[in-house]
Protein backbone atom coordinates (compact mmCIF):
# COMPACT_ATOMS: atom_id res chain seq x y z
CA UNK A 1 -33.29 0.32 -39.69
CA UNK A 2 -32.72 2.00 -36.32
CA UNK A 3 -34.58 5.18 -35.82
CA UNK A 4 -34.25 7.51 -32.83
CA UNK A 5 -37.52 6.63 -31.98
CA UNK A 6 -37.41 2.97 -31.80
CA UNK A 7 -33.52 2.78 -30.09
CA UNK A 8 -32.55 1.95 -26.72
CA UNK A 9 -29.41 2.33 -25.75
CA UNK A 10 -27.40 -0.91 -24.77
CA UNK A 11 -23.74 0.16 -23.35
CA UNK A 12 -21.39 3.07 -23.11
CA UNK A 13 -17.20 1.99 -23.36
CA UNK A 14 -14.11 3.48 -22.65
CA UNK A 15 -11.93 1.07 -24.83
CA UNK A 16 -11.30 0.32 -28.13
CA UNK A 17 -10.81 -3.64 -27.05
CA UNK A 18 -14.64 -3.81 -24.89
CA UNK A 19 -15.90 -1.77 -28.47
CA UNK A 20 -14.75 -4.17 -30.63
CA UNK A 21 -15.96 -7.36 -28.51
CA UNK A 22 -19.25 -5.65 -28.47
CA UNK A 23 -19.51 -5.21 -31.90
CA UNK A 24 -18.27 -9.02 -32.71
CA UNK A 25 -20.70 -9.92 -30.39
CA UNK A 26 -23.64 -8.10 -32.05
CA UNK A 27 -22.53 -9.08 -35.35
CA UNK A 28 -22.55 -12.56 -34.88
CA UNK A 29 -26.00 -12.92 -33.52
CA UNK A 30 -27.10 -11.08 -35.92
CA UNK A 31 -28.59 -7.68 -34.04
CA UNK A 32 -28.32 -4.52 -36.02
CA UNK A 33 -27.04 -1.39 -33.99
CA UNK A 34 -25.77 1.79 -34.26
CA UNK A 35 -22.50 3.08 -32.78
CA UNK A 36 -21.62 6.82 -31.85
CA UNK A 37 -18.27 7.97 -31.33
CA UNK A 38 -17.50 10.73 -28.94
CA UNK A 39 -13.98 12.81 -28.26
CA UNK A 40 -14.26 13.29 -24.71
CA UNK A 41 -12.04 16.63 -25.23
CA UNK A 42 -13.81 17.77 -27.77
CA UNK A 43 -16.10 20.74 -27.38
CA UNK A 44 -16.80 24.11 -26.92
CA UNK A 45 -15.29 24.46 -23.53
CA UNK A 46 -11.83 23.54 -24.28
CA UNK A 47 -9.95 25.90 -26.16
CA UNK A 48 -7.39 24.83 -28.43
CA UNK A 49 -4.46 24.96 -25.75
CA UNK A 50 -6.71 24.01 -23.00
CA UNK A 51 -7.06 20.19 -25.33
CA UNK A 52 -3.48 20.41 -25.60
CA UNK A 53 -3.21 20.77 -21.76
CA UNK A 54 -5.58 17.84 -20.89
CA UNK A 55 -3.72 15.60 -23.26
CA UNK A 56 -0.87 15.94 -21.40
CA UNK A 57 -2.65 14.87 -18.20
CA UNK A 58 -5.84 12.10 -19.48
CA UNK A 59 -5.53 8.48 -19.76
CA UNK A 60 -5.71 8.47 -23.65
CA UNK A 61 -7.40 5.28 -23.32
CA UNK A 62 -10.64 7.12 -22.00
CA UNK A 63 -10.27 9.58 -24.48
CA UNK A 64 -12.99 8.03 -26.80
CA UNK A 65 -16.67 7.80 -25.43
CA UNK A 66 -18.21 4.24 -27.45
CA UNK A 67 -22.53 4.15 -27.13
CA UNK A 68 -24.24 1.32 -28.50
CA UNK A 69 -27.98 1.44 -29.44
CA UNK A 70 -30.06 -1.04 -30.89
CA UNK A 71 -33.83 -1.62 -31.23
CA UNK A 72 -35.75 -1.37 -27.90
CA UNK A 73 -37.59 -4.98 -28.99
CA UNK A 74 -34.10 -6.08 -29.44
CA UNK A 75 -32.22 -4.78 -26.20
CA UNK A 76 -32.62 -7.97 -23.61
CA UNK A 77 -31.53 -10.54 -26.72
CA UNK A 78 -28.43 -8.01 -26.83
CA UNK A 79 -27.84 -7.75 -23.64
CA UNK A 80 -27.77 -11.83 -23.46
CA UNK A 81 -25.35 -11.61 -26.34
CA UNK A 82 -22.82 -8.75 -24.89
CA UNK A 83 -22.62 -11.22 -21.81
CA UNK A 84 -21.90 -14.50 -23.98
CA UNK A 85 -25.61 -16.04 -23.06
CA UNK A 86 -27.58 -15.85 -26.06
CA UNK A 87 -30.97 -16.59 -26.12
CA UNK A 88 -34.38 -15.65 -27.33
């Protein structure tokens, strides 16, 4: 289990496609991780039509903020695994 004590965190994406090879890639070798989901306009600065005004205007692909973390003993093995060079 991944506690906030023992996590390091391995890469912040933009895209839903980068997300989902990251994940794949974790998966497959086997690495546990966490992943946290941000709204980029969500918050207490925006107001309700101030969201509805940056919609309008932001790349809705870069909407979503996407942070991995894993294990700190496990963060250079998952770094060689994002990359497609596994090895321990």
């Amino acid at each position: 289990m991944i506690h906030i004590f023992n996590r390091a965190e391995l890469a912040v994406v933009f895209s839903l496609e980068q997300k989902e090879a990251i994940a794949a890639s974790l998966s497959q070798a086997g690495i546990d991780y966490q992943l946290k989901a941000q709204d980029n306009l969500a918050g207490p600065t925006l107001s309700l039509e101030g969201r509805r005004a940056a919609d309008l205007f932001m790349d809705q692909r870069a909407r979503w903020r996407y942070t991995f973390y894993v294990k700190k003993q496990d963060l250079d093995y998952a770094r060689h695994c994002m990359y497609g060079t596994p090895r321990r």
